[in-house]
N, C-alpha and C. Protein backbone atom coordinates (compact mmCIF):
# COMPACT_ATOMS: atom_id res chain seq x y z
N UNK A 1 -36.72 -38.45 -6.69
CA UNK A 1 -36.84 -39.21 -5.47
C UNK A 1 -36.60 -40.69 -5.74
N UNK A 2 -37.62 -40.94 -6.70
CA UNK A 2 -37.16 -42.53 -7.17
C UNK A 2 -35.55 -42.42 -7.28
N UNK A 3 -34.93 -42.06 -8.16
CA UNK A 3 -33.83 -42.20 -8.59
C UNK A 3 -32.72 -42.23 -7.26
N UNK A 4 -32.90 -40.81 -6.94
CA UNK A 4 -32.12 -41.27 -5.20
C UNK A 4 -32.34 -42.43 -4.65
N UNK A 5 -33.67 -43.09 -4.37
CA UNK A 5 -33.42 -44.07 -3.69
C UNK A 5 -32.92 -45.57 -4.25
N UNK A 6 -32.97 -45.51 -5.55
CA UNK A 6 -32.18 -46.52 -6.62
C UNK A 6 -30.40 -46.46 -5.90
N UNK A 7 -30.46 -45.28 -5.95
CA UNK A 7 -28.57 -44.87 -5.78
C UNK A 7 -28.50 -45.60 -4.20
N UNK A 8 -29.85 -45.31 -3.76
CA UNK A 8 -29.20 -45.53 -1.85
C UNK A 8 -29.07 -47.52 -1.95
N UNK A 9 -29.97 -48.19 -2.68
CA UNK A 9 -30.04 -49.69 -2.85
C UNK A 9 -28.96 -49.93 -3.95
N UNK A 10 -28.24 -49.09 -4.32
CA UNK A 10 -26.92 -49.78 -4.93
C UNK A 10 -26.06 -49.25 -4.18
N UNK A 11 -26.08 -48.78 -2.93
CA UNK A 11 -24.81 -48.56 -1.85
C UNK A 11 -23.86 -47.60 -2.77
N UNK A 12 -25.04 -46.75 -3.08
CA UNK A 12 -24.21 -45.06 -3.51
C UNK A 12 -25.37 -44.01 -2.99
N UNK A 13 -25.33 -44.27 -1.22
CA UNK A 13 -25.85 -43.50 -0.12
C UNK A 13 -25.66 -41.35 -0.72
N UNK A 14 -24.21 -41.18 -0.60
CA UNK A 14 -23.88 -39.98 -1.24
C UNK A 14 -24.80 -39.26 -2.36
N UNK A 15 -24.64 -40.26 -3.26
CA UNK A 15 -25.23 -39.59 -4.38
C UNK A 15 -26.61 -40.00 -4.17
N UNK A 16 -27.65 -40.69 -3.17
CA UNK A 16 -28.50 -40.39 -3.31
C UNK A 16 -29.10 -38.91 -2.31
N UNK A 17 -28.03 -38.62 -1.53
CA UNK A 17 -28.59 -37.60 -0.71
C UNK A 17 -28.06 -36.63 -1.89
N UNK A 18 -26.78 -36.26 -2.55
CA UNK A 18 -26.61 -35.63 -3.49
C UNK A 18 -27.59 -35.09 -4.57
N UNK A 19 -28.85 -36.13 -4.78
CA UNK A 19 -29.61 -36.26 -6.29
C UNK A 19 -30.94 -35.29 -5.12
N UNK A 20 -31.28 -35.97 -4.05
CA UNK A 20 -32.53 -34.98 -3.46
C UNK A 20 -32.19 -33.87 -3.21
N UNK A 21 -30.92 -33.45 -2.52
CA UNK A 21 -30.35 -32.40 -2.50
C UNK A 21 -30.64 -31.26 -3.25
N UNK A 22 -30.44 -31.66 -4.63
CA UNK A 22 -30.32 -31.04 -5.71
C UNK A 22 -31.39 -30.23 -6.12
N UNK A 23 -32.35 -31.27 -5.94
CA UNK A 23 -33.99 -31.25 -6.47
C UNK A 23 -34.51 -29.79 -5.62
N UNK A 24 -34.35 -30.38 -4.07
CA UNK A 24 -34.69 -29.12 -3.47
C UNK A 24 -34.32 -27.80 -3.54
N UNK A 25 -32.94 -27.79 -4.04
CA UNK A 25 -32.06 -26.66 -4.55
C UNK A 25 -32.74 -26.02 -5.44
N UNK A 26 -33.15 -26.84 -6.34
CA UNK A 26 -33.93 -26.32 -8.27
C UNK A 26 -34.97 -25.74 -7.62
N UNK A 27 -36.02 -26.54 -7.05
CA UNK A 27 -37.03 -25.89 -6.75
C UNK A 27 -37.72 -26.02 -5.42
N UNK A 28 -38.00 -25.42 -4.36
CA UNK A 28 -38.00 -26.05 -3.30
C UNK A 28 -39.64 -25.74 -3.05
N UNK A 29 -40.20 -24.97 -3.63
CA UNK A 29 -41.74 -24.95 -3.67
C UNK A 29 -42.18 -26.55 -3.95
N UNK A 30 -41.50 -26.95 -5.09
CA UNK A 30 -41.99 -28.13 -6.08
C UNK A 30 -41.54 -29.22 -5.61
N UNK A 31 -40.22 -29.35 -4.94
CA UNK A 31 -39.96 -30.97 -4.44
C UNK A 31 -39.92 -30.99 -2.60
N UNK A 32 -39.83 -30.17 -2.31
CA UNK A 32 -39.52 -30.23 -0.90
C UNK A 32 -40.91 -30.59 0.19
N UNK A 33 -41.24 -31.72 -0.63
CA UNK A 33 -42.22 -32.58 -0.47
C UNK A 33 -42.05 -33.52 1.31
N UNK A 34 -43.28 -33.85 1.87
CA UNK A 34 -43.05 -34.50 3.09
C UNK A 34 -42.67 -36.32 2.64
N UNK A 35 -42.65 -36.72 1.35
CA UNK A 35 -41.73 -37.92 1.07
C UNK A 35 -40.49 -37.61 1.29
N UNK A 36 -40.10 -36.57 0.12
CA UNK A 36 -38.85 -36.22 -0.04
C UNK A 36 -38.11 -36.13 1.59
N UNK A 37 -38.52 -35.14 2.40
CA UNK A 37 -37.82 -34.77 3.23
C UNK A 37 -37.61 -36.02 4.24
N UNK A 38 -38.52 -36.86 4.59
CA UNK A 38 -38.41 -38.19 5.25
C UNK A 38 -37.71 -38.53 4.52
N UNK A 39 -37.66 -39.08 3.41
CA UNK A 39 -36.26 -40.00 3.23
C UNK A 39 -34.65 -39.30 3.14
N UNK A 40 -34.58 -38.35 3.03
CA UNK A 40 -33.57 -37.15 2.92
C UNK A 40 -33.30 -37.25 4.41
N UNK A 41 -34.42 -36.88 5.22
CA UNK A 41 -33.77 -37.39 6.40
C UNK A 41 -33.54 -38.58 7.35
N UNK A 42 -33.71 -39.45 6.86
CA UNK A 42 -33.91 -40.81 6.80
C UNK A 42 -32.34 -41.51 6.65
N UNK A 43 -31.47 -40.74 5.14
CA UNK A 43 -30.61 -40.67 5.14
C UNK A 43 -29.21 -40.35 5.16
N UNK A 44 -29.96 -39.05 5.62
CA UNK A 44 -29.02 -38.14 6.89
C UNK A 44 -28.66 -38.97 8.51
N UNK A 45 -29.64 -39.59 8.74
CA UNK A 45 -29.21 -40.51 9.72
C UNK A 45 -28.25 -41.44 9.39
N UNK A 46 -28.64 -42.32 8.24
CA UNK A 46 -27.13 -43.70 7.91
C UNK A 46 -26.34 -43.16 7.53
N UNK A 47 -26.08 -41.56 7.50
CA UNK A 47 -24.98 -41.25 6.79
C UNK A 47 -24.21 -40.48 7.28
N UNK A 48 -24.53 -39.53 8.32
CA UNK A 48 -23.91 -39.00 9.32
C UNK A 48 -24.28 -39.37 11.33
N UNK A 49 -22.97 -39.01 11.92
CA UNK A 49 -23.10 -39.15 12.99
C UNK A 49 -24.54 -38.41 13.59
N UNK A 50 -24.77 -38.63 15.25
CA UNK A 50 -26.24 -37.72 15.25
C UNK A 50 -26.13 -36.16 15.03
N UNK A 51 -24.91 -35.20 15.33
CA UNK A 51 -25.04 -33.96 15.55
C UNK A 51 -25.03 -33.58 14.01
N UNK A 52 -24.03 -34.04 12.94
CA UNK A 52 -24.40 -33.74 11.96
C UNK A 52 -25.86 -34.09 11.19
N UNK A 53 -26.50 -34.91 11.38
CA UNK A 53 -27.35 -35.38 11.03
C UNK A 53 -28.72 -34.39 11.52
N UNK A 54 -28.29 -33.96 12.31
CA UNK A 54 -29.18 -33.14 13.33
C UNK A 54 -29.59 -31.52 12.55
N UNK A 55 -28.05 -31.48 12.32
CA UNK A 55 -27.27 -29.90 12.11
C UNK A 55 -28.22 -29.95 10.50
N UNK A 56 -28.13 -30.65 9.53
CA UNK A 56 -28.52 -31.17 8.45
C UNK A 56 -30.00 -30.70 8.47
N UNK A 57 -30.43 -31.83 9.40
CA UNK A 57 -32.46 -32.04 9.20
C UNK A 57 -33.10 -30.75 9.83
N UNK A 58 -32.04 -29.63 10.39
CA UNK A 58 -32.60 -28.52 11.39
C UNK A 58 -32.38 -27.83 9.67
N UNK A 59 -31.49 -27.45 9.20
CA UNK A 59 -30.80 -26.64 7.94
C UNK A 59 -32.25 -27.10 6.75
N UNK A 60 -33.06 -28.08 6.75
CA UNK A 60 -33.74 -28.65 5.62
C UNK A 60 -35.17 -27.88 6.65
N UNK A 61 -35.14 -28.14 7.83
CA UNK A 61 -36.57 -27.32 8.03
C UNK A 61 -36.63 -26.18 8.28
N UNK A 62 -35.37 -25.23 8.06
CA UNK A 62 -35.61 -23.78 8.03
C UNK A 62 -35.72 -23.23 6.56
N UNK A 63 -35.56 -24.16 5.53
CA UNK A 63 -35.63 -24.24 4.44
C UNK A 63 -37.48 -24.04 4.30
N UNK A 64 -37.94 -25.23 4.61
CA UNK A 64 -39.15 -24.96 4.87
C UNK A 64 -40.16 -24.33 5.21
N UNK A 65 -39.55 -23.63 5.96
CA UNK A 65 -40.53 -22.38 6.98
C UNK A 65 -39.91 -21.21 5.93
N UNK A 66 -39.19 -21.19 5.10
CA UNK A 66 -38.69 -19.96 4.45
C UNK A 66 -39.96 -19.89 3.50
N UNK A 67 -40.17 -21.46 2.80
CA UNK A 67 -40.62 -21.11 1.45
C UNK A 67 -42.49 -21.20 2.08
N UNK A 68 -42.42 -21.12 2.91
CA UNK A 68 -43.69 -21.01 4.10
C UNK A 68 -44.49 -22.60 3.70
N UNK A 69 -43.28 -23.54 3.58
CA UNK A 69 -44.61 -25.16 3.38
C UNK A 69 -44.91 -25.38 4.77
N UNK A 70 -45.76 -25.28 4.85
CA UNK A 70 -46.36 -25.78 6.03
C UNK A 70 -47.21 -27.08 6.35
N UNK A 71 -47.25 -27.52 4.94
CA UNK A 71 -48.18 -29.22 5.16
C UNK A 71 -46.96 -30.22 5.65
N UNK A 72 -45.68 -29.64 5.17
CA UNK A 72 -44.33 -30.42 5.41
C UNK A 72 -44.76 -30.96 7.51
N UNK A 73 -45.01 -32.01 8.05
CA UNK A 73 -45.22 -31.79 9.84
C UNK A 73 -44.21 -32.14 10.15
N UNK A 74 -43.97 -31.63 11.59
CA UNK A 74 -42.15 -31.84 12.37
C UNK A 74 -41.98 -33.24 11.93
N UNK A 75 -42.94 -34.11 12.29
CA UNK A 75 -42.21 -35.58 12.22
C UNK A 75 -41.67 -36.08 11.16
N UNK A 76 -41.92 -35.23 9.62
CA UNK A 76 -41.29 -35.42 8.41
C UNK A 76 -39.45 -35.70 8.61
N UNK A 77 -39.37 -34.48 9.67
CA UNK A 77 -37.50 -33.85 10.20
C UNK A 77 -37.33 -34.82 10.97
N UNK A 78 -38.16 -36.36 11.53
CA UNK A 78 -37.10 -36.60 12.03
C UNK A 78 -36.17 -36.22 13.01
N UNK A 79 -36.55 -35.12 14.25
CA UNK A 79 -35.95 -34.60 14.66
C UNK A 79 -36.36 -35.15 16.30
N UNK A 80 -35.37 -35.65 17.15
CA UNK A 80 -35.56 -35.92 18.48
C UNK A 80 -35.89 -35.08 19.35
């Protein structure tokens, strides 16, 4: 998480959604944390238009409900 957001303050946005991305991929019990996902979606907003951005933060909270986190709350997604 640190490290992503190092990448997003040197205006390498990509690779910081790339680096959380990842994390959640490896393990999504273990990082798919309500930091993580706020800033993940945080920068799904500066980085895509709204529908993708949308399409994105909906795709990260069915992720969620899979691995049954439930402390993760809607307002983590960011979602209108």
């Amino acid at each position: 998480n640190n490290f992503a957001l190092c990448a997003l303050y040197t205006c390498r946005m990509r690779e910081a959604i790339t680096l959380m991305e990842a994390l959640i991929r490896e393990d999504p019990t273990r990082y798919l944390t309500h930091c993580i996902v706020f800033n993940l979606c945080t920068l799904y907003e500066l980085g895509w238009d709204n529908a993708m951005s949308d399409k994105k933060k909906q795709v990260l909270q069915l992720v969620a409900k899979r691995f049954s986190l439930h402390d993760i709350g809607a307002e983590s997604f960011r979602l209108n």
